[in-house]
Protein backbone atom coordinates (compact mmCIF):
# COMPACT_ATOMS: atom_id res chain seq x y z
CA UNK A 1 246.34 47.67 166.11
CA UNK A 2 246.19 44.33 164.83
CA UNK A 3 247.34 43.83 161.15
CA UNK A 4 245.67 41.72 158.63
CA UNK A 5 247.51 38.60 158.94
CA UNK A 6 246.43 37.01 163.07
CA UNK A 7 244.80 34.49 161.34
CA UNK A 8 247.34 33.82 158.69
CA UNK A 9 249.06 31.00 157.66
CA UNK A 10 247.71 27.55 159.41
CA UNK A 11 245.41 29.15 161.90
CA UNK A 12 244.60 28.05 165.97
CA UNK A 13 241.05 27.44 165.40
CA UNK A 14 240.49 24.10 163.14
CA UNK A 15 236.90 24.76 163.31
CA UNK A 16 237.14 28.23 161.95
CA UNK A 17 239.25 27.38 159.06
CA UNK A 18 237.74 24.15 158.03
CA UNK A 19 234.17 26.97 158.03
CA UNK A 20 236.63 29.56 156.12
CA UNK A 21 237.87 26.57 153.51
CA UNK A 22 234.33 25.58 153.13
CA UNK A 23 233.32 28.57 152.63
CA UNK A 24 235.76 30.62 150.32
CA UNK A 25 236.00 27.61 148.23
CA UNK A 26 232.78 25.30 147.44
CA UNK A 27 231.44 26.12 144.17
CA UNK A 28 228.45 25.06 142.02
CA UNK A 29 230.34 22.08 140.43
CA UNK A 30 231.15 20.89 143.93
CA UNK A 31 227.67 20.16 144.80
CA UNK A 32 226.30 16.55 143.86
CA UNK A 33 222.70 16.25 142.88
CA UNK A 34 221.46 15.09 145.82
CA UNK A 35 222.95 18.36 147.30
CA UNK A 36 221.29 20.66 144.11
CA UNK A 37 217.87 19.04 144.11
CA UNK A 38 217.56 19.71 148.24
CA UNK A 39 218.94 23.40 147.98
CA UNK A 40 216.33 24.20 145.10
CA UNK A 41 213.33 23.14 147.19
CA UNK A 42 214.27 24.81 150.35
CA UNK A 43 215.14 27.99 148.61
CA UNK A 44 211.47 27.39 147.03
CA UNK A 45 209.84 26.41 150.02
CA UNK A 46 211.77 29.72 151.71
CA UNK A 47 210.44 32.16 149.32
CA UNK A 48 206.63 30.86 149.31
CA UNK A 49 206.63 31.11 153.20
CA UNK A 50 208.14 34.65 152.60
CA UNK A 51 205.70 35.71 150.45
CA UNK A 52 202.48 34.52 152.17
CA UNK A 53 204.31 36.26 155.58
CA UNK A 54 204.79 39.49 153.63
CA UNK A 55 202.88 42.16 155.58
CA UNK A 56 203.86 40.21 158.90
CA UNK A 57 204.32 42.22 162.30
CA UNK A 58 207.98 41.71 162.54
CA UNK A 59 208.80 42.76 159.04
CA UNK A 60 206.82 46.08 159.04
CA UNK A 61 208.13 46.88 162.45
CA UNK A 62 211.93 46.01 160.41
CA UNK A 63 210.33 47.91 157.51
CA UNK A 64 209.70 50.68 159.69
CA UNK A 65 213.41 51.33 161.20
CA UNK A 66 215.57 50.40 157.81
CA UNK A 67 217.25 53.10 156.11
CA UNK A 68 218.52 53.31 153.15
CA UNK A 69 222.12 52.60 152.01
CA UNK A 70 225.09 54.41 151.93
CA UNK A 71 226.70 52.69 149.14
CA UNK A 72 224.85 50.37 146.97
CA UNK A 73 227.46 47.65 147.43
CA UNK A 74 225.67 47.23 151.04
CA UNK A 75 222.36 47.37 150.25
CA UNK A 76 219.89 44.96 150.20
CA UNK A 77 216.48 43.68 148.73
CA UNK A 78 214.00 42.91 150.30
CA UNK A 79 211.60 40.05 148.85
CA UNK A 80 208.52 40.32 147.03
CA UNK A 81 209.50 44.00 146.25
CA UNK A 82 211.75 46.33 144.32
CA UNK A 83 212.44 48.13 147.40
CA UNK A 84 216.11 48.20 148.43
CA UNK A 85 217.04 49.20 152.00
CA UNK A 86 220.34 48.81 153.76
CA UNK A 87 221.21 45.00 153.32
CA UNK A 88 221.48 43.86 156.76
CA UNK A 89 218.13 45.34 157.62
CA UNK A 90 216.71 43.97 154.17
CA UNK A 91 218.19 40.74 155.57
CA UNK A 92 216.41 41.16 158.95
CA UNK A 93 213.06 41.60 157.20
CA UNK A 94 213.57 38.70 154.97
CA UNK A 95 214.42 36.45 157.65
CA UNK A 96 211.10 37.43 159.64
CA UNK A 97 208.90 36.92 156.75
CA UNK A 98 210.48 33.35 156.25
CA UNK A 99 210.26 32.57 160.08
CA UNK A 100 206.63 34.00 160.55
CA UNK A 101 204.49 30.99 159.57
CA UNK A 102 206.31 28.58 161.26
CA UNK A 103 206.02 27.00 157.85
CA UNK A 104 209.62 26.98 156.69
CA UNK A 105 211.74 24.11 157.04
CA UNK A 106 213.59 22.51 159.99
CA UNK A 107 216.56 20.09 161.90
CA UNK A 108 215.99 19.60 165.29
CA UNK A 109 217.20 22.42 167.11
CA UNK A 110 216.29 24.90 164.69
CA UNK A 111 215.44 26.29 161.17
CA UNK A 112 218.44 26.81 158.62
CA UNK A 113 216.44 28.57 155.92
CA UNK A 114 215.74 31.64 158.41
CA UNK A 115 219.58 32.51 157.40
CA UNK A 116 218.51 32.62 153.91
CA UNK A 117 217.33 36.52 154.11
CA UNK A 118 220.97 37.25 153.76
CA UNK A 119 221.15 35.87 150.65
CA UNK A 120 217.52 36.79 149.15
CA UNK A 121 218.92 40.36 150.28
CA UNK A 122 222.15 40.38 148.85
CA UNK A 123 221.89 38.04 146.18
CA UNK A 124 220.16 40.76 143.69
CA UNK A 125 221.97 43.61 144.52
CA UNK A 126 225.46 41.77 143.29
CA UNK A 127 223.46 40.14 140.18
CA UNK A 128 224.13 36.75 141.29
CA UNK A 129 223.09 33.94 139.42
CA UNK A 130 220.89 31.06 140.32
CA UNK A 131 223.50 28.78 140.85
CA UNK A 132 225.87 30.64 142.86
CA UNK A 133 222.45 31.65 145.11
CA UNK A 134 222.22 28.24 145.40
CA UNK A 135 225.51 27.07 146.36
CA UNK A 136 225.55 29.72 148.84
CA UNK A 137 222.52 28.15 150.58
CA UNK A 138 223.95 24.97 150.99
CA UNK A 139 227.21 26.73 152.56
CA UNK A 140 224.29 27.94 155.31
CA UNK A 141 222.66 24.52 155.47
CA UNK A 142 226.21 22.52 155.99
CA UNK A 143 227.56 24.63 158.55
CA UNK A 144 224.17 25.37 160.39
CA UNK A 145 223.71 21.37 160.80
CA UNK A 146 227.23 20.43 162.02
CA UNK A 147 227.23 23.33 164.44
CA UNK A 148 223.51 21.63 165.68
CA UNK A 149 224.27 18.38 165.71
CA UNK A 150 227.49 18.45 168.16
CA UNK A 151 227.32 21.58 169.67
CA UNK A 152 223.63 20.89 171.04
CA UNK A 153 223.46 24.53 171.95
CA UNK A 154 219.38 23.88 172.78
CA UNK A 155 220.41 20.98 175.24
CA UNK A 156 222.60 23.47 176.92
CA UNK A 157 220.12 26.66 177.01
CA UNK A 158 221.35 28.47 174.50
CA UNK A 159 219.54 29.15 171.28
CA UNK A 160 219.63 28.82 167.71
CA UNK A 161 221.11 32.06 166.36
CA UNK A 162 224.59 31.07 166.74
CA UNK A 163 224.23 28.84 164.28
CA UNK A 164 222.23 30.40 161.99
CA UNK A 165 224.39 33.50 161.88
CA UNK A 166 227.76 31.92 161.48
CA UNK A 167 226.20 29.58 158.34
CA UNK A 168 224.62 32.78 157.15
CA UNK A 169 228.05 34.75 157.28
CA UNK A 170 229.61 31.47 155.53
CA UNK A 171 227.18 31.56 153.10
CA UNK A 172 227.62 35.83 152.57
CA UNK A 173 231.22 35.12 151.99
CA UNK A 174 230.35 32.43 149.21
CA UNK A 175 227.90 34.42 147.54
CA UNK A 176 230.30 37.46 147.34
CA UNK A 177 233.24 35.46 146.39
CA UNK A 178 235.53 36.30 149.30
CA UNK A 179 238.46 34.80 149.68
CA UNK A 180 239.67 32.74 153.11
CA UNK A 181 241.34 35.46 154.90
CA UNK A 182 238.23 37.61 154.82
CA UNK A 183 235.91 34.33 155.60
CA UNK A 184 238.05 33.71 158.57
CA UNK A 185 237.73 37.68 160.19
CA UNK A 186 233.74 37.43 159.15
CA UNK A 187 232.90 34.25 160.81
CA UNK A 188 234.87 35.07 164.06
CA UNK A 189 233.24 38.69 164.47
CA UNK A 190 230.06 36.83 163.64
CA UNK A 191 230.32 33.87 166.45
CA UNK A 192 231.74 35.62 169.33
CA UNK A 193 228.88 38.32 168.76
CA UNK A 194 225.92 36.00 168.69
CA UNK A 195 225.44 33.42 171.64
CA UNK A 196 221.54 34.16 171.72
CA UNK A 197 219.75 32.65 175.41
CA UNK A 198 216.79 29.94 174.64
CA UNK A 199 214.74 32.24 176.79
CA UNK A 200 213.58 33.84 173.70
CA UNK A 201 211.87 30.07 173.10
CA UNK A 202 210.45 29.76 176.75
CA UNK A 203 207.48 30.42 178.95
CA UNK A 204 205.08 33.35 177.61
CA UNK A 205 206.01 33.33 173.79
CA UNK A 206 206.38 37.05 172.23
CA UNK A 207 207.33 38.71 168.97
CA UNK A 208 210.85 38.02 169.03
CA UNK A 209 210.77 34.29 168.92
CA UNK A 210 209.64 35.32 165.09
CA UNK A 211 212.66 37.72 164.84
CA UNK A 212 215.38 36.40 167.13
CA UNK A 213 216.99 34.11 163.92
CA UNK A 214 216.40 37.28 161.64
CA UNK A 215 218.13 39.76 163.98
CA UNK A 216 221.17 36.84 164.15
CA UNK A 217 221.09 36.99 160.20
CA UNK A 218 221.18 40.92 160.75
CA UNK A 219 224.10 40.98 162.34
CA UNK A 220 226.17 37.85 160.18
CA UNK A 221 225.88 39.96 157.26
CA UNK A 222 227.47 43.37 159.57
CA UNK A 223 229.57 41.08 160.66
CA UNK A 224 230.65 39.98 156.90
CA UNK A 225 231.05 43.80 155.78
CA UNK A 226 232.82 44.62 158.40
CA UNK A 227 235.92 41.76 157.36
CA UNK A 228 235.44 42.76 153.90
CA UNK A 229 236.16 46.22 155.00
CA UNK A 230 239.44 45.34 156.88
CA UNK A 231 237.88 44.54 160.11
CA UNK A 232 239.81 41.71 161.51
CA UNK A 233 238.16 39.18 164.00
CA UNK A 234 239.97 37.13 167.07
CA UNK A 235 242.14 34.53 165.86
CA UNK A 236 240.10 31.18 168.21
CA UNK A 237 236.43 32.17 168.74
CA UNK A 238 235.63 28.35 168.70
CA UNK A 239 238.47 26.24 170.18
CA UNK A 240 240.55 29.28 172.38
CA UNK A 241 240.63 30.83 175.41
CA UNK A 242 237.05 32.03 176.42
CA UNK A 243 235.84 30.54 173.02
CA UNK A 244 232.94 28.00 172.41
CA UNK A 245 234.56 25.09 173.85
CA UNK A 246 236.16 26.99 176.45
CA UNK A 247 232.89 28.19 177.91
CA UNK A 248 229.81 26.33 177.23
CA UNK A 249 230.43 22.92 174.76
CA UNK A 250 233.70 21.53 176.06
CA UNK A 251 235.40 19.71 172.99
CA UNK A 252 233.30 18.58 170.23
CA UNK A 253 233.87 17.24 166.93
CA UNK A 254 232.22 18.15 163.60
CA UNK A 255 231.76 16.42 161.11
CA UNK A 256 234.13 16.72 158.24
CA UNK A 257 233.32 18.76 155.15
CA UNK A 258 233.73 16.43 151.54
CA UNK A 259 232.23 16.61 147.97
CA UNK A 260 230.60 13.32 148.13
CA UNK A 261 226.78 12.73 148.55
CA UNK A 262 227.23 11.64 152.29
CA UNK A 263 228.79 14.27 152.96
CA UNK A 264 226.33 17.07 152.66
CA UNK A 265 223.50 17.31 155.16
CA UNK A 266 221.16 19.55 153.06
CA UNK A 267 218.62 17.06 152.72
CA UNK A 268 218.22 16.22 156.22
CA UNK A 269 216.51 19.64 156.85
CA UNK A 270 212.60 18.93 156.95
CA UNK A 271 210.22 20.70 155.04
CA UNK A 272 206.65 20.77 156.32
CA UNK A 273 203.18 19.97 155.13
CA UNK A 274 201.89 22.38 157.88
CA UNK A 275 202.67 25.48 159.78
CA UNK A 276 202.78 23.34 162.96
CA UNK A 277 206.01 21.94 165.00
CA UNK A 278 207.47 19.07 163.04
CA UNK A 279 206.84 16.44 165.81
CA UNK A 280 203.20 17.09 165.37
CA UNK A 281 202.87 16.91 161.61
CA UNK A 282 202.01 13.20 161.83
CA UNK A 283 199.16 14.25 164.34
CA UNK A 284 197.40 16.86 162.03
CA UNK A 285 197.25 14.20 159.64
CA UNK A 286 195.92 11.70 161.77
CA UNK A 287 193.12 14.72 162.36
CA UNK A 288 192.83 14.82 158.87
CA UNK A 289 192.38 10.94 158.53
CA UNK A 290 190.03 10.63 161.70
CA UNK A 291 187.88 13.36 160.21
CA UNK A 292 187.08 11.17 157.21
CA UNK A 293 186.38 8.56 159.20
CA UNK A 294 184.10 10.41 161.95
CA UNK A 295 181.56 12.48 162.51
CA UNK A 296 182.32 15.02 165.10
CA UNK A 297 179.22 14.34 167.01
CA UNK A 298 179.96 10.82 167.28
CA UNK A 299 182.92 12.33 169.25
CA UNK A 300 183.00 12.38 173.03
CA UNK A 301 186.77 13.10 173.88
CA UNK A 302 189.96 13.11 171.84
CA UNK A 303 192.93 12.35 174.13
CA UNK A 304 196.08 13.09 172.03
CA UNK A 305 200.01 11.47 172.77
CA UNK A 306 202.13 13.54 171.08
CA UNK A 307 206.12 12.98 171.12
CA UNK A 308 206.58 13.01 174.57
CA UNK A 309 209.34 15.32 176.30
CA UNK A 310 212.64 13.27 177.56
CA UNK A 311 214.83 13.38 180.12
CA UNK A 312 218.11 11.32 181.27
CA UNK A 313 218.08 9.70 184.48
CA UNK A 314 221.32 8.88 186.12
CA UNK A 315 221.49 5.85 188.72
CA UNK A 316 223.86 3.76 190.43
CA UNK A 317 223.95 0.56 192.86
CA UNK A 318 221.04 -0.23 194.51
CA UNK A 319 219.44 3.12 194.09
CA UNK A 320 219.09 2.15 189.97
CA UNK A 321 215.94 0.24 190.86
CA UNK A 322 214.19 3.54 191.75
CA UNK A 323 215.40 5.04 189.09
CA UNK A 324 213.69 2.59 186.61
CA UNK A 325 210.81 2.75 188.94
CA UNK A 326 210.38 6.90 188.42
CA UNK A 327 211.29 5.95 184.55
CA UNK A 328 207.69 4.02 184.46
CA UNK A 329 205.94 7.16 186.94
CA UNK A 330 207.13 9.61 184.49
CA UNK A 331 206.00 7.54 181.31
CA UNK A 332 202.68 6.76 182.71
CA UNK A 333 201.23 9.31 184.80
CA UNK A 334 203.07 12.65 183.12
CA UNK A 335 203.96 11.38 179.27
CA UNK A 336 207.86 12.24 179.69
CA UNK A 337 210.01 9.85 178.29
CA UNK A 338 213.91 8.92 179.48
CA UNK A 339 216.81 6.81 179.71
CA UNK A 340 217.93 5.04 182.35
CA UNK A 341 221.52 5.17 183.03
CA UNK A 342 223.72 3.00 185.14
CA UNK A 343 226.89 4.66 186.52
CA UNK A 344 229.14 2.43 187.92
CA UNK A 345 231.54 5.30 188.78
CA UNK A 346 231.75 8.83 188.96
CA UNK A 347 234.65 9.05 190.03
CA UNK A 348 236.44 7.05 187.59
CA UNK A 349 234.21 9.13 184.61
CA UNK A 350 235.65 12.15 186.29
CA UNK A 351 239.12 10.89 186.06
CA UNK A 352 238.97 10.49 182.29
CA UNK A 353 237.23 13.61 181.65
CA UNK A 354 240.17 15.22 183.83
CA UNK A 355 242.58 12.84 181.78
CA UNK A 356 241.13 14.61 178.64
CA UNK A 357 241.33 18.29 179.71
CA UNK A 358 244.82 17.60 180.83
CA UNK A 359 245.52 16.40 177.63
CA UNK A 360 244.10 19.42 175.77
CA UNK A 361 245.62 22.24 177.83
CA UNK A 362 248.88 20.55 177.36
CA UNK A 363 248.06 19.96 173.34
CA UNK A 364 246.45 23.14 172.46
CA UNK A 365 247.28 23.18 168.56
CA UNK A 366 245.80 19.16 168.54
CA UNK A 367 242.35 18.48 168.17
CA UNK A 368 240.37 18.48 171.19
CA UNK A 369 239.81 15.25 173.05
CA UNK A 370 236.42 14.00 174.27
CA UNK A 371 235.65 12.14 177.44
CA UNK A 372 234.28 8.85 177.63
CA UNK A 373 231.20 10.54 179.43
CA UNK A 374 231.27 13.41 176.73
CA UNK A 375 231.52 10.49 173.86
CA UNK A 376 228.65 8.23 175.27
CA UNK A 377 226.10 11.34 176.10
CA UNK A 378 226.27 12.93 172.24
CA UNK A 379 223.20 13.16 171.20
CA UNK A 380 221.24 12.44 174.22
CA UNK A 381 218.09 14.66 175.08
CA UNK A 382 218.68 16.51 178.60
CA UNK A 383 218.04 17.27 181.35
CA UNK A 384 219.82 15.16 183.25
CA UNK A 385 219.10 13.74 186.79
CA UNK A 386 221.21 12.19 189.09
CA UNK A 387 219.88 10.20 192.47
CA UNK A 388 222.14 8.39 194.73
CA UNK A 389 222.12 6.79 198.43
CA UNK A 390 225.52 9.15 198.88
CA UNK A 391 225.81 12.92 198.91
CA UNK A 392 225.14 15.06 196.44
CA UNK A 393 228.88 15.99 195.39
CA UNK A 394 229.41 12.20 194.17
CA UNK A 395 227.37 12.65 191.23
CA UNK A 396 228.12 16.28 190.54
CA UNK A 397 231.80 15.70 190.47
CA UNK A 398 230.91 15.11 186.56
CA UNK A 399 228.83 18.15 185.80
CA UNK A 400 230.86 20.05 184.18
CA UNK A 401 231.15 17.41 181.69
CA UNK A 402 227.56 17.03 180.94
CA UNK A 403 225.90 19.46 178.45
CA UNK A 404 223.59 22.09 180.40
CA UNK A 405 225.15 20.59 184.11
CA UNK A 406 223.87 17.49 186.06
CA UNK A 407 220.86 18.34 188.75
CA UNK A 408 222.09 15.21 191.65
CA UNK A 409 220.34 13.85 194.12
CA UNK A 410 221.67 12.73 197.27
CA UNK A 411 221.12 11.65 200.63
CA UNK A 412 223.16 15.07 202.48
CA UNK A 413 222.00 15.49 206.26
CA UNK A 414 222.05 13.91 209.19
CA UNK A 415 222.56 10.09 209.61
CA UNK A 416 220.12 7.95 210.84
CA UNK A 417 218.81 4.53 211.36
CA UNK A 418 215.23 3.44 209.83
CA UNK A 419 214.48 0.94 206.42
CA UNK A 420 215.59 1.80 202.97
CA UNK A 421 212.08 2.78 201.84
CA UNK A 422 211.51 5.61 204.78
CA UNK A 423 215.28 7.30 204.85
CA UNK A 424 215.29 7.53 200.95
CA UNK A 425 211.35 9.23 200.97
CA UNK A 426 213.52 11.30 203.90
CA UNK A 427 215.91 12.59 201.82
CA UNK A 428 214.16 12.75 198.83
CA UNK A 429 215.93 10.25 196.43
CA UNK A 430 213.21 8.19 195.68
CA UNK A 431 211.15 7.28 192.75
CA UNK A 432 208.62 9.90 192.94
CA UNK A 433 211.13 12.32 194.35
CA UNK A 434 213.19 11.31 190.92
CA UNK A 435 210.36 11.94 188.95
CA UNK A 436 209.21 15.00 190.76
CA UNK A 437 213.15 16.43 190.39
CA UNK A 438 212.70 15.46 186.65
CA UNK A 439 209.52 17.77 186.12
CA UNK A 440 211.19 20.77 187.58
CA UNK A 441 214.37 20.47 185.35
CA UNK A 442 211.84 20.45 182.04
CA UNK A 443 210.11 23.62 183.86
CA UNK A 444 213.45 25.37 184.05
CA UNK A 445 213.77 24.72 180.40
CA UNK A 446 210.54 25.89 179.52
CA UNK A 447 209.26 22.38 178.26
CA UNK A 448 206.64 22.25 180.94
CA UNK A 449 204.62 24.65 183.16
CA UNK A 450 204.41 25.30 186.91
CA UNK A 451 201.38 23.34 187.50
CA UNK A 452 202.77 19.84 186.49
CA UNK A 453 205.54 20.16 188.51
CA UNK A 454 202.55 21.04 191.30
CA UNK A 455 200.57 18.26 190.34
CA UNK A 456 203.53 15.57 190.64
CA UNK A 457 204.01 16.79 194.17
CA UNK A 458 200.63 16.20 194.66
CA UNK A 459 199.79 13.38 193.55
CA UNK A 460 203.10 11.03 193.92
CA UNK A 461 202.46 12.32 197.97
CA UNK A 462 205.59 14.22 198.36
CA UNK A 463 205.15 16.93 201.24
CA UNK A 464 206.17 20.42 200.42
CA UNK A 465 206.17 21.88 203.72
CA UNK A 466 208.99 18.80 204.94
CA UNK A 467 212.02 19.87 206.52
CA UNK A 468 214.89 19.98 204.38
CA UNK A 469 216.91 16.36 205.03
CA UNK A 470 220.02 18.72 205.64
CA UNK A 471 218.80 20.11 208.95
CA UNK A 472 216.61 17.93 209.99
C-alpha cells in the first residue's frame, strides 16, 4: 500500500503543487482589494441566483437522494435552509440551484461560481468566517481560470467540470485549513476522477447540463475527505504518464500564482444583467433599447447577428486563395467567422513539435516545452480545417499538435489531367467544399445543426451523391 509520503518532498507534478501551495497557503491578508471587492459580489451574485433557483428540478431530485451524515464533520448545508444533509450532496444541491438560471456568473468556457456549493455547504458546518469563505472562493476562481484559459478543455471536447472540481477541491482545502500534503492527495483524486465529455452541452439539451458542474463539485468535496482521511492520490495526474498533458492538452503553461493585483483573475469572471448566454447580453439590451424606440406594429421583421461561431482555416501555396475565398462564403452566406492561416510547412511545424516532445520525454522533471504550432494556436477558437492541392496526410502530420485534431483536406485519388478549377471541385478542396467541411466540424461540436450543413451542400452546388475522388 502506498504510504503517505509519494508526493513528498519536491513533487513530479509542478502543476499540482503550485495548486497545493496556492491552496494550503493563501490567506485573507493575501488578497488585494481588487481581489476582495470581486469575491464579495460573486459570492453575492451566487447566493441570489441560489435562492430564486431554490425549488429547482435538479435540486429536489438532489434533495430527494441525500442522506444524512455520518459524522457532522462531513455534513453539509444546504442554502436558504437549516437543513443539513451529507456535505457532498448538500454541495450537489447548492451547485444546481446556482447553475439553474443561467444567471450566475461566467469566463468563457464555463461558470466558476457553480463550485461555490462546496463552500456554501461546508462553510457553516465548520463556523467559518466571512473572510476565510471568501478567500476560499477566490482559491476556486484562480485555479478554475488558469485551468480554462490554457487547457481549452471546450476547444478540445471536453467539458467544464474538470475545472470546476479541481478549483472547488482547492478551495475545500483552504476553507478547512489543510495543509499541502493533504491538498496535494485531494486535488489528484479530484482531477483524474473528473474529465466530464462536452456532450452534456450538445445537441438536444437535458437536465444534466443544469447538474453536470454540481455533480463535479459533488465529487471535489469526496474527493477532499477522502485525502483528509488518509486517502492518498497519484503522484502526476497533470504532467505524468497518462495524465492531462499526456492524453488530451499536450504541454501547457499556466499562469503563475502571485499576491499582486495582476495576478488574480477573479475579476475577469462576468456577472450578468440577464439569465441569457453572455455573448447575447448586449442583444437583449439592444431589445430593450429598440422597444423604446418602436412600436411593435411598426415592425415587419427583426433579423438578429449575434456573435457569430468561428472556425480556423488552414491553407498553403496556391490553394490559400480558396481558402480566403470560403473565409468570405462562410461570413456571408452562414454568419461563421474564421482565420485564415498560411502554412508554409507542415513538415517543418511537425519537426519542432517532434523537437519539443523529444525534449520533454528526455527532461521529464523540466517544465514542459511548447511547439511553435502549440505557442501560435493558444487561444484560437477551433475547429480547425485544413485544404491542400496534396494528400491528406501532409496536413495531418500536425494533428496531434492541434487542440481537438486537424480535419485536412486533400486531393487523395487518382491523378488526372483537367484545369485547376474542375480537379479541385473533383476532389473536394475548394472554396465551397472548405466551407461546407467547416459546417460539419461545428455540427460535430454541437455549435450548429444538421440542416445547415444540408443547406451549404445545397446551395454552394456541391453533389452528394459524387463518387468519392479516391476511387473514382
Amino acid at each position: 500500500m502506498a504510504g503517505r509520503k509519494v508526493l513528498g518532498g519536491k513533487g513530479l507534478d509542478n502543476i499540482l503543487e503550485s495548486f497545493a501551495e496556492f491552496a494550503a497557503e493563501l490567506s485573507f491578508n493575501d488578497l488585494p482589494a481588487n481581489a476582495i471587492k470581486a469575491g464579495k459580489e460573486r459570492l453575492l451574485d451566487s447566493i441570489g441566483c441560489a435562492i430564486n433557483a431554490y425549488n429547482c428540478d435538479t435540486a429536489q431530485i438532489g434533495l430527494s437522494l441525500a442522506g444524512r451524515a455520518p459524522r457532522e464533520e462531513v455534513s453539509g448545508r444546504i442554502l436558504a435552509s437549516t437543513q443539513v444533509v451529507a456535505a457532498d450532496a448538500a454541495a450537489f444541491i447548492n451547485s444546481c440551484m446556482i447553475r439553474n438560471l443561467d444567471f450566475n456568473d461566467t469566463y468563457p468556457g464555463g461558470h466558476p461560481s457553480d463550485s461555490l456549493g462546496a463552500l456554501f455547504a461546508v462553510a457553516p458546518q465548520v463556523k467559518a468566517l466571512g473572510r476565510k469563505l471568501l478567500t476560499a472562493a477566490v482559491v476556486a476562481y484562480e485555479i478554475f481560470i488558469r485551468v480554462q484559459m490554457a487547457a481549452r478543455l471546450r476547444e478540445r471536447g471536453w467539458d467544464q467540470g474538470f475545472g470546476i472540481s479541481v478549483g472547488a477541491a482547492a478551495s475545500l482545502v483552504n476553507l478547512l485549513g489543510l495543509n499541502r500534503e493533504v491538498a496535494r492527495h485531494a486535488i489528484a483524486i479530484t482531477a483524474v476522477g473528473n474529465m466530464p465529455m462536452r456532450a452534456t452541452r450538445a445537441g438536444q439539451l437535458s437536465m444534466w447540463k443544469g447538474a453536470a458542474t454540481a455533480y463535479a463539485v459533488r465529487n471535489a468535496v469526496f474527493g477532499v475527505q477522502l485525502a483528509a482521511a488518509g486517502m492518498t492520490g497519484p503522484e502526476a495526474p497533470f504532467v505524468g504518464r497518462h495524465g492531462l498533458f499526456d492524453l488530451i492538452t499536450g504541454p501547457i503553461d499556466l499562469p503563475p500564482f502571485g499576491r499582486e493585483e495582476a495576478d488574480f483573475f477573479i475579476p475577469r469572471a462576468k456577472i450578468k444583467y440577464w439569465p441569457v448566454v453572455y455573448n447575447m447580453q448586449a442583444l437583449v439590451w439592444a431589445a430593450i433599447e429598440l422597444r423604446n424606440k418602436v412600436l411593435p406594429e411598426e415592425l415587419a421583421s427583426v433579423d438578429v447577428d449575434g456573435s457569430p461561431q468561428r472556425v480556423q482555416l488552414f491553407g498553403s501555396g496556391a490553394i490559400l486563395r480558396e481558402t480566403i475565398r470560403a473565409q468570405k462564403i462562410l461570413a456571408e452566406r452562414f454568419k461563421v467567422a474564421s482565420d485564415v492561416w498560411s502554412v508554409t510547412s507542415y513538415t517543418q511545424l511537425r519537426r519542432d513539435a517532434q523537437e519539443c516532445e523529444r525534449w520533454n520525454m528526455l527532461h521529464p522533471s523540466d517544465q514542459p516545452r511548447a511547439s511553435y504550432l502549440e505557442q501560435t494556436l493558444a487561444g484560437a477558437e477551433g475547429p480547425y480545417i485544413a485544404a491542400s492541392d496534396y494528400l491528406r496526410c501532409l496536413a495531418e502530420q500536425v494533428s496531434p499538435w492541434v487542440a481537438g485534431g486537424l480535419f485536412a483536406l486533400g486531393t487523395d485519388g487518382m491523378g488526372r489531367s483537367e484545369n485547376r478549377a474542375t480537379l479541385r471541385r473533383h476532389f473536394e478542396v475548394d472554396a465551397e467544399c472548405i466551407a461546407i467541411a467547416a459546417l460539419y466540424q461545428l455540427k460535430k461540436q454541437g455549435k450548429c445543426d444538421g440542416k445547415c450543413v444540408a443547406r451549404a451542400v445545397a446551395e454552394l452546388g456541391v453533389d452528394p451523391e459524387k463518387q468519392s475522388a479516391l476511387y473514382a
